[in-house]
Protein backbone atom coordinates (compact mmCIF):
# COMPACT_ATOMS: atom_id res chain seq x y z
CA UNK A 1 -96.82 48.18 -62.60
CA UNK A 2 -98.96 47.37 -65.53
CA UNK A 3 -99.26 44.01 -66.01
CA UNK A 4 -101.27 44.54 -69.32
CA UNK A 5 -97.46 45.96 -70.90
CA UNK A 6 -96.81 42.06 -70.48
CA UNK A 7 -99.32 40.30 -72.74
CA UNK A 8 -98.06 38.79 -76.02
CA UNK A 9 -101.54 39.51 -77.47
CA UNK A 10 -102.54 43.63 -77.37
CA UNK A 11 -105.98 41.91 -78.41
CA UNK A 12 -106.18 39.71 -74.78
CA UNK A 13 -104.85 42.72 -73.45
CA UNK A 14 -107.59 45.28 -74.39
CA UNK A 15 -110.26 42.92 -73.77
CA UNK A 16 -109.25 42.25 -69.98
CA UNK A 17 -109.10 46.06 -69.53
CA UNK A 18 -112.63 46.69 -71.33
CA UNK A 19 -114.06 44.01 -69.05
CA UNK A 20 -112.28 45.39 -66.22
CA UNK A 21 -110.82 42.44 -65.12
CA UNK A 22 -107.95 41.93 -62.28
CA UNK A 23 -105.36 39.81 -61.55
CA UNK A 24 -103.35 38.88 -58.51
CA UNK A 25 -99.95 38.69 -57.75
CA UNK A 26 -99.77 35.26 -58.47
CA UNK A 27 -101.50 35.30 -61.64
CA UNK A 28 -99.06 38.54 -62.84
CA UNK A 29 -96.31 36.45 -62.31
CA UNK A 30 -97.53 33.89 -64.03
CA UNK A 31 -97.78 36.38 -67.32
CA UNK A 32 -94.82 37.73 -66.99
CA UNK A 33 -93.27 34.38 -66.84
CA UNK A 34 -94.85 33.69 -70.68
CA UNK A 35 -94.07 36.87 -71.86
CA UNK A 36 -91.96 36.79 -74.99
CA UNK A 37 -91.92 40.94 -75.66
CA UNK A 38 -89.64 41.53 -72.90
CA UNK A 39 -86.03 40.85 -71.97
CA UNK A 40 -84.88 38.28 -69.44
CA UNK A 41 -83.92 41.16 -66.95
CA UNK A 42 -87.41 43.19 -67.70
CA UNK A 43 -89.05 40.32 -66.63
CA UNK A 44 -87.07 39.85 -63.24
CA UNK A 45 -87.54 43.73 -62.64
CA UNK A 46 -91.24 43.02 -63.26
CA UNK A 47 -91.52 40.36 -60.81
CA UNK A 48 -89.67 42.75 -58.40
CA UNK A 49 -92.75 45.32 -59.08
CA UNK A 50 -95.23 42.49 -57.96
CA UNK A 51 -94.01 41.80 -54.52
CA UNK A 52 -93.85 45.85 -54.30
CA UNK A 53 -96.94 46.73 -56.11
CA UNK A 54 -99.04 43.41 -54.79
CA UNK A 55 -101.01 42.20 -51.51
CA UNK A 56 -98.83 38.73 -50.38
CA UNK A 57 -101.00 36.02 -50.74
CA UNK A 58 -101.40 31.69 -50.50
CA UNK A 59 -100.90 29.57 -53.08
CA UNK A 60 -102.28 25.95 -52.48
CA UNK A 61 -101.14 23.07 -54.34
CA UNK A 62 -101.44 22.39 -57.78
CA UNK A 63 -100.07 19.48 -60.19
CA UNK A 64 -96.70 21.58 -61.26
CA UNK A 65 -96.48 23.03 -57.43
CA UNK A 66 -97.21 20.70 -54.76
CA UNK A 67 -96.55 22.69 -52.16
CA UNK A 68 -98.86 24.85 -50.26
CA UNK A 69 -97.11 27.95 -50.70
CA UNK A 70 -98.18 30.49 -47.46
CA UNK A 71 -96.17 33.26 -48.67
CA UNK A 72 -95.99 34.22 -52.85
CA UNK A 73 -94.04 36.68 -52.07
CA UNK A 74 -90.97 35.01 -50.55
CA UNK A 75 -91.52 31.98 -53.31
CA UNK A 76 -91.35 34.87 -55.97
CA UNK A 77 -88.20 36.17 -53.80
CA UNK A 78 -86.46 32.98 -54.09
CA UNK A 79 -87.09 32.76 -58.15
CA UNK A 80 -85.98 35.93 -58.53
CA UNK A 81 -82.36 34.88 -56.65
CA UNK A 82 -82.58 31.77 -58.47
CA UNK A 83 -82.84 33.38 -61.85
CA UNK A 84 -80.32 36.28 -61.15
CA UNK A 85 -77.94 33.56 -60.54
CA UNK A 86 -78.99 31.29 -63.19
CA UNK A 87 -77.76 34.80 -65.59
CA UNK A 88 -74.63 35.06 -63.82
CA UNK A 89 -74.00 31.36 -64.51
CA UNK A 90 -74.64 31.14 -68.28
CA UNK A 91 -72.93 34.20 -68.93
CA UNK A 92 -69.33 33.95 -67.25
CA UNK A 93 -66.87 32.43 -69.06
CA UNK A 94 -65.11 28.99 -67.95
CA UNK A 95 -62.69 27.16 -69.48
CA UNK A 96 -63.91 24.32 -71.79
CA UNK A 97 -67.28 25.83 -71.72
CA UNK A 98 -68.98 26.53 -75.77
CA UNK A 99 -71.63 28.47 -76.58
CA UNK A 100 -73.56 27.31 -79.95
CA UNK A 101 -76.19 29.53 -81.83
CA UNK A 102 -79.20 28.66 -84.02
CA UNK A 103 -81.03 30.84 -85.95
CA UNK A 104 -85.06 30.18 -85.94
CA UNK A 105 -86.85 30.98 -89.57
CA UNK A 106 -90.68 31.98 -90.07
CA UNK A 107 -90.03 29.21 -92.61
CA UNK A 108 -90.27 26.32 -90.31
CA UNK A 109 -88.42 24.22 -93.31
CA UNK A 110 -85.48 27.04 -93.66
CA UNK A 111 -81.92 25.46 -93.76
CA UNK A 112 -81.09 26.75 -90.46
CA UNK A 113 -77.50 28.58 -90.51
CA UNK A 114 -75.13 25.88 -89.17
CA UNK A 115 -74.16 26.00 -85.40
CA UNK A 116 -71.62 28.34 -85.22
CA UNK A 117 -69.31 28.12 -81.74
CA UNK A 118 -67.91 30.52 -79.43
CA UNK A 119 -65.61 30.31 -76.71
CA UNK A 120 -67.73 33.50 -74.82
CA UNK A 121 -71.33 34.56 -74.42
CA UNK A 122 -69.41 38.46 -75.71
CA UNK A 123 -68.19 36.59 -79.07
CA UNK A 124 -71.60 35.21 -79.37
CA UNK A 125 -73.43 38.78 -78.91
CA UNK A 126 -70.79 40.31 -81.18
CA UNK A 127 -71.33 37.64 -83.97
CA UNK A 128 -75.32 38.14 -83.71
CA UNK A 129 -75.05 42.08 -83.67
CA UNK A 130 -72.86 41.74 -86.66
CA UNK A 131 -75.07 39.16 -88.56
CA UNK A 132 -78.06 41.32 -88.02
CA UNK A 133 -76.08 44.41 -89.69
CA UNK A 134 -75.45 42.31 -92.45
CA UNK A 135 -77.79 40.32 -93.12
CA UNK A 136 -81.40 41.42 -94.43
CA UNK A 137 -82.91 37.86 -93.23
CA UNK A 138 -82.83 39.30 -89.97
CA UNK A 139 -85.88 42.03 -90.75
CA UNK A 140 -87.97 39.58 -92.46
CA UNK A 141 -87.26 36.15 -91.65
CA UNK A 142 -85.39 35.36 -88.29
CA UNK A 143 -87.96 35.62 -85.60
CA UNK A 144 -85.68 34.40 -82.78
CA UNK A 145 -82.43 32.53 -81.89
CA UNK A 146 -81.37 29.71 -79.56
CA UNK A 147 -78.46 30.00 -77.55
CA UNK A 148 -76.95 26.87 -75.54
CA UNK A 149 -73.68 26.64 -73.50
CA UNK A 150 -71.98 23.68 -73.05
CA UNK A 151 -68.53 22.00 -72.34
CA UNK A 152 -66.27 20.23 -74.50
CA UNK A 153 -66.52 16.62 -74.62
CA UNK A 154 -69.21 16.40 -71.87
CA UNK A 155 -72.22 16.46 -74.69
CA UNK A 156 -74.13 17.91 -72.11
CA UNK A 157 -76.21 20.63 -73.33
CA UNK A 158 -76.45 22.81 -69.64
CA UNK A 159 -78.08 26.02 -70.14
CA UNK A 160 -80.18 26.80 -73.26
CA UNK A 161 -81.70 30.56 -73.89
CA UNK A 162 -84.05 31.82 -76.62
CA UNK A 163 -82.83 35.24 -77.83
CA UNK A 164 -85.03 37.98 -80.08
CA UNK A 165 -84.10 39.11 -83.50
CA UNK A 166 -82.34 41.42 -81.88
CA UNK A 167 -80.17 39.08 -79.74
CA UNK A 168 -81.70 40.14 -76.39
CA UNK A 169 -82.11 36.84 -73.86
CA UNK A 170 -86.22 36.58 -73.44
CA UNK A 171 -85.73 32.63 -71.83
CA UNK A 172 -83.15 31.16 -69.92
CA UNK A 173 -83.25 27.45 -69.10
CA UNK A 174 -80.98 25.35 -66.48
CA UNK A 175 -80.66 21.78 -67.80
CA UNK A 176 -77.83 20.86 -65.36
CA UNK A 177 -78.47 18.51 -61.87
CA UNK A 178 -77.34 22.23 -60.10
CA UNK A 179 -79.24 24.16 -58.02
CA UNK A 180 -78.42 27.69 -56.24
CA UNK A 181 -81.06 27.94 -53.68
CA UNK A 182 -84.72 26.23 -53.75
CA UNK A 183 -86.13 27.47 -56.21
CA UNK A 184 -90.33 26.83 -56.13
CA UNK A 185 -90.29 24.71 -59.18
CA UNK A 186 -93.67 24.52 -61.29
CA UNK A 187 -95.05 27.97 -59.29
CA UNK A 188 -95.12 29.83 -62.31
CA UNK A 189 -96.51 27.13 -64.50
CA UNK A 190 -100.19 27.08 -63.12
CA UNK A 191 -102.88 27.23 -65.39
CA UNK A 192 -104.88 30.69 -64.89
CA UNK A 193 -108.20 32.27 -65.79
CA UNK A 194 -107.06 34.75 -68.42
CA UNK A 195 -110.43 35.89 -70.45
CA UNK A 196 -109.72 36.65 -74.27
CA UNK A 197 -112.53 37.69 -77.13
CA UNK A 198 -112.02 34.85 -79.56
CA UNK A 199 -114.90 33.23 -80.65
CA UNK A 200 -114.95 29.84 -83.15
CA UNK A 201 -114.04 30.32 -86.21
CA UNK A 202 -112.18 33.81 -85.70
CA UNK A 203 -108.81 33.59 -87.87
CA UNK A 204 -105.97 34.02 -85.08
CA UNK A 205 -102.40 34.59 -85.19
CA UNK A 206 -98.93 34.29 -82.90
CA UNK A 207 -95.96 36.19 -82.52
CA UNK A 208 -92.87 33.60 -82.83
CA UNK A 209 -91.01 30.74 -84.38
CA UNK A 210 -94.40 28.65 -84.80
CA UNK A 211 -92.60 25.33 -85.90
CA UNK A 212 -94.28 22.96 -87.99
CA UNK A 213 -97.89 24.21 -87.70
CA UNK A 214 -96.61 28.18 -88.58
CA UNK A 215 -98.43 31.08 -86.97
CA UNK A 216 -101.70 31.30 -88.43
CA UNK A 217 -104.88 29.85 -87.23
CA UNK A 218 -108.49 29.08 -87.30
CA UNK A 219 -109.67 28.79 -83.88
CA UNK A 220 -111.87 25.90 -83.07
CA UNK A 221 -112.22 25.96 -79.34
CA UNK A 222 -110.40 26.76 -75.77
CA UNK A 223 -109.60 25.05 -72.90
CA UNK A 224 -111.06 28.12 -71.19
CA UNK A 225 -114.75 27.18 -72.45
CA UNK A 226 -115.04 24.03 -71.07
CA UNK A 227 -116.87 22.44 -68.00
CA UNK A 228 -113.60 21.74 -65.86
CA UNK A 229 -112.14 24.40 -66.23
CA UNK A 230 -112.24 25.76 -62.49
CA UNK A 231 -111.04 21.72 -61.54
CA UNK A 232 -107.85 22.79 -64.59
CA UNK A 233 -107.22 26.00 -62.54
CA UNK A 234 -106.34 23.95 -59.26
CA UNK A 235 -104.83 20.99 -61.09
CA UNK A 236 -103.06 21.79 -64.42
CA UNK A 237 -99.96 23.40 -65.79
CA UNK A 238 -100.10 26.44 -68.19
CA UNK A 239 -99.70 23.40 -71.22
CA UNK A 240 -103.34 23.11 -70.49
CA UNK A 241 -104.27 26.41 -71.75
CA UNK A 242 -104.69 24.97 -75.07
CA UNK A 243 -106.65 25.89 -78.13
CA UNK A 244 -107.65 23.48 -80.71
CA UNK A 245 -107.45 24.86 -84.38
CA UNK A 246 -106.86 24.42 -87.90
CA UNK A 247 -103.54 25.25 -89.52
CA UNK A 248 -102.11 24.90 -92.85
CA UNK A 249 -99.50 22.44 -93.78
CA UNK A 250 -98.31 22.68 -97.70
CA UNK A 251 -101.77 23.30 -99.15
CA UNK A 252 -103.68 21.14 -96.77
CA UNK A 253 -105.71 22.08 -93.49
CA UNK A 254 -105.30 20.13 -90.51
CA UNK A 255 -106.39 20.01 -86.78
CA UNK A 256 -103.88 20.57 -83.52
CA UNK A 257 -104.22 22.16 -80.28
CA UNK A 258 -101.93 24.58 -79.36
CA UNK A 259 -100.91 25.87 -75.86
CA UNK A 260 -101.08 29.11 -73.67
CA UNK A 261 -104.18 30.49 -75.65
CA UNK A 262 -103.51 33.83 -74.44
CA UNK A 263 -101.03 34.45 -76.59
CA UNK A 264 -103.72 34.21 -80.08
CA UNK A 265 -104.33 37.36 -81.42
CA UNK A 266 -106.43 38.41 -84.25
CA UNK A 267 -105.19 38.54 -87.48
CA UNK A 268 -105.81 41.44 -89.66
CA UNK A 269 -103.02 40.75 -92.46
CA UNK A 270 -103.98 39.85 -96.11
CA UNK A 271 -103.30 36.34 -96.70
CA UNK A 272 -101.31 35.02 -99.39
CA UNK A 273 -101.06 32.06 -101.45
CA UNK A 274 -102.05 28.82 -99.63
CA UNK A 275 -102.89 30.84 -96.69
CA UNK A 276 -105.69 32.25 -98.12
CA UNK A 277 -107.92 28.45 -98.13
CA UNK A 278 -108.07 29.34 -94.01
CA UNK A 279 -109.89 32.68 -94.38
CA UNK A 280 -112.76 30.53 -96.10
CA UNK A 281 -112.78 27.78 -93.28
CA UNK A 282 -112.97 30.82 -91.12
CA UNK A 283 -115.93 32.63 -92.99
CA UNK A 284 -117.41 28.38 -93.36
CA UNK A 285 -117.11 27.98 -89.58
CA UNK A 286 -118.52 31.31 -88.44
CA UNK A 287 -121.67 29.82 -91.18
CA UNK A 288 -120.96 33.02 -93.76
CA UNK A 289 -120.41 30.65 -96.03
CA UNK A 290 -122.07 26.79 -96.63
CA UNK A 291 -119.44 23.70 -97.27
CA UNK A 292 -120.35 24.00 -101.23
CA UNK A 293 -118.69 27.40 -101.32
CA UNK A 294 -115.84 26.07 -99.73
CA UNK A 295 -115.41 23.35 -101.82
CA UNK A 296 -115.62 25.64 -104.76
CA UNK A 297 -113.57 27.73 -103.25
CA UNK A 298 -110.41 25.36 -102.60
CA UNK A 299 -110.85 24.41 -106.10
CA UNK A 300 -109.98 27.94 -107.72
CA UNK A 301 -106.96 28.00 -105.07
CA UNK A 302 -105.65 24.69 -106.17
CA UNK A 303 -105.89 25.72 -109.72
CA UNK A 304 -104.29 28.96 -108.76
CA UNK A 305 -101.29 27.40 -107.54
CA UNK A 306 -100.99 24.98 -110.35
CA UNK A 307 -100.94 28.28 -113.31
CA UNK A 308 -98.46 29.64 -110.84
CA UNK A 309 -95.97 26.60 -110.58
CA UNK A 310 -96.59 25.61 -114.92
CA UNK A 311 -95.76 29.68 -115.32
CA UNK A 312 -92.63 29.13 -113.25
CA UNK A 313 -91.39 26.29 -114.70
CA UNK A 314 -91.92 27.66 -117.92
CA UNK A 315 -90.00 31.18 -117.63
CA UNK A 316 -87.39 28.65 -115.61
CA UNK A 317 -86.86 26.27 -118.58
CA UNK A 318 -87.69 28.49 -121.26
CA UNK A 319 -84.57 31.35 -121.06
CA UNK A 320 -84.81 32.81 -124.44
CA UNK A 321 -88.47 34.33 -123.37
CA UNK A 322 -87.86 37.77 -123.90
CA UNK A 323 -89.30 40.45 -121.18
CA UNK A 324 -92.92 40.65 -123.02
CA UNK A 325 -93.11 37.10 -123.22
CA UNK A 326 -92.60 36.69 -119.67
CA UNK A 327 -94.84 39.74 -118.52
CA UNK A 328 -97.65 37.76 -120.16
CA UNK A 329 -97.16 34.61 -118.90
CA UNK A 330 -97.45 36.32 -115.53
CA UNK A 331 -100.75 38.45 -116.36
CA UNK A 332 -103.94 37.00 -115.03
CA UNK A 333 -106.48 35.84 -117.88
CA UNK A 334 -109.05 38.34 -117.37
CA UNK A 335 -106.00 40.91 -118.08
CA UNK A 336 -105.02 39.96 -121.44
CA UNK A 337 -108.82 40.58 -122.84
């Protein structure tokens, strides 16, 4: 098996192969637990390939696994059964049971489609194969979809799954008080020593439904770089993979941290509209450029957006423009001489 097929980020990827670094069959599991480019059932065939493809090993306790764990490869063995099960569960159909779908925008302030409700996981497939032949938001726009399965009057949300564009299950969660066997809970949520090429100030990038901060980053700093990090790699959770960054909100940059930093990737893309203020904190940070350029900078932006909003509003409120009239309002000033 090649555990590099599993990264989210070809960039991590390449760099762990150019430095030729290994991991072991815990830590594979680990990334093929975060993965988000494969299906639910890849993954469990994938985990399959690690006991076959892996020397068994210990895994002492950490603060998600308490357990000292003298065998990974019967823990793995008993996720795999847990998760085969946990499949079998959240697709059969019961009676009373509801499954609700949500549709997850690039536009993290999108009017989400509203919930629509099916008495089968089949009806839910069918309405999502048939939405994504009709609709054209699906190539462009819907990064992902949420899936939960309930039961009437109960208002217990049981099992919740995050489906691709192309309505394939990627996640599969088990909110009920049932379990099928014991399952190691927290083993595959270990923080791990994954090394990536990111330096500060590199302009980074996810795959994914981003949520309020979007997808597009200036890296500040990881987790990875600091002093404790070997004390993190016994003790924390993959939440402490973190990267601290600037993001844009609006057309204003602000500072987060964001988890599971192997997942960044650079970004390559031209930027567009307010996106374009973090490629000069980038070039500011990396000391290309000094703060008065910057400031200069996000002045000419600002002013950019405000000719494009007064040009809007005017071809908006003004309908008799004719076509010219219009085709100049849009022209840049250096282009009408």
């Amino acid at each position: 098996m090649d555990i590099y097929n599993y990264f989210n980020s070809p960039d991590v990827a390449e760099h762990c192969k150019n430095i030729g670094h290994t991991f072991n069959a815990f830590e594979c599991a680990v990334i093929i637990n975060q993965c988000y480019t494969k299906t639910f059932k890849e993954k469990l065939a994938a985990y399959r390939a690690v006991i076959s493809d892996y020397p068994d090993m210990e895994v002492h306790p950490t603060h998600m696994h308490k357990e000292h764990t003298k065998s990974f490869h019967k823990a793995l063995g008993l996720i795999i059964e847990s998760e085969d099960l946990l499949l079998k569960h959240f697709m059969e159909t019961k009676p009373g049971a509801i499954y609700k779908v949500k549709l997850n925008h690039k536009n993290s302030h999108h009017d989400s489609y509203e919930q629509q409700v099916f008495s089968t996981y089949e009806k839910t497939h069918e309405f999502l194969l048939e939405m994504k032949k009709l609709s054209d938001e699906f190539k462009d726009e819907v990064l992902g979809i949420n899936v939960t399965k309930s039961f009437i009057d109960s208002g217990e949300r049981i099992f919740f799954a995050e489906l691709s564009a192309h309505g394939e299950i990627i996640n599969l969660y088990n909110y009920s008080k049932v379990t099928w066997n014991k399952n190691p809970t927290g083993l595959l949520d270990c923080y791990i020593n994954v090394p990536v090429p990111f330096k500060k100030g590199d302009l980074v990038e996810t795959d994914g439904y981003g949520g309020f901060m979007g997808n597009l980053f200036v890296l500040k700093g990881l987790s990875c770089d600091s002093k404790l990090h070997e004390e993190r790699i016994m003790y924390n959770d993959t939440s402490d993979m973190t990267a601290d960054v600037h993001y844009l909100s609006g057309d204003e940059v602000y500072c987060e941290s964001i988890i599971f930093y192997p997942n960044l990737r650079y970004c390559h893309r031209e930027l567009k509209s307010d996106e374009r203020i973090l490629k000069f904190v980038s070039l500011y940070m990396q000391e290309n450029i000094c703060i008065c350029e910057l400031l200069g900078i996000q002045k000419f932006l600002l002013a950019d957006k405000l000719r494009e909003s007064l040009i809007s509003d005017a071809i908006k409120w003004n309908s008799s423009l004719d076509e010219e009239s219009k085709k100049l309002l849009l022209t840049v000033p250096d282009e009408r001489g």
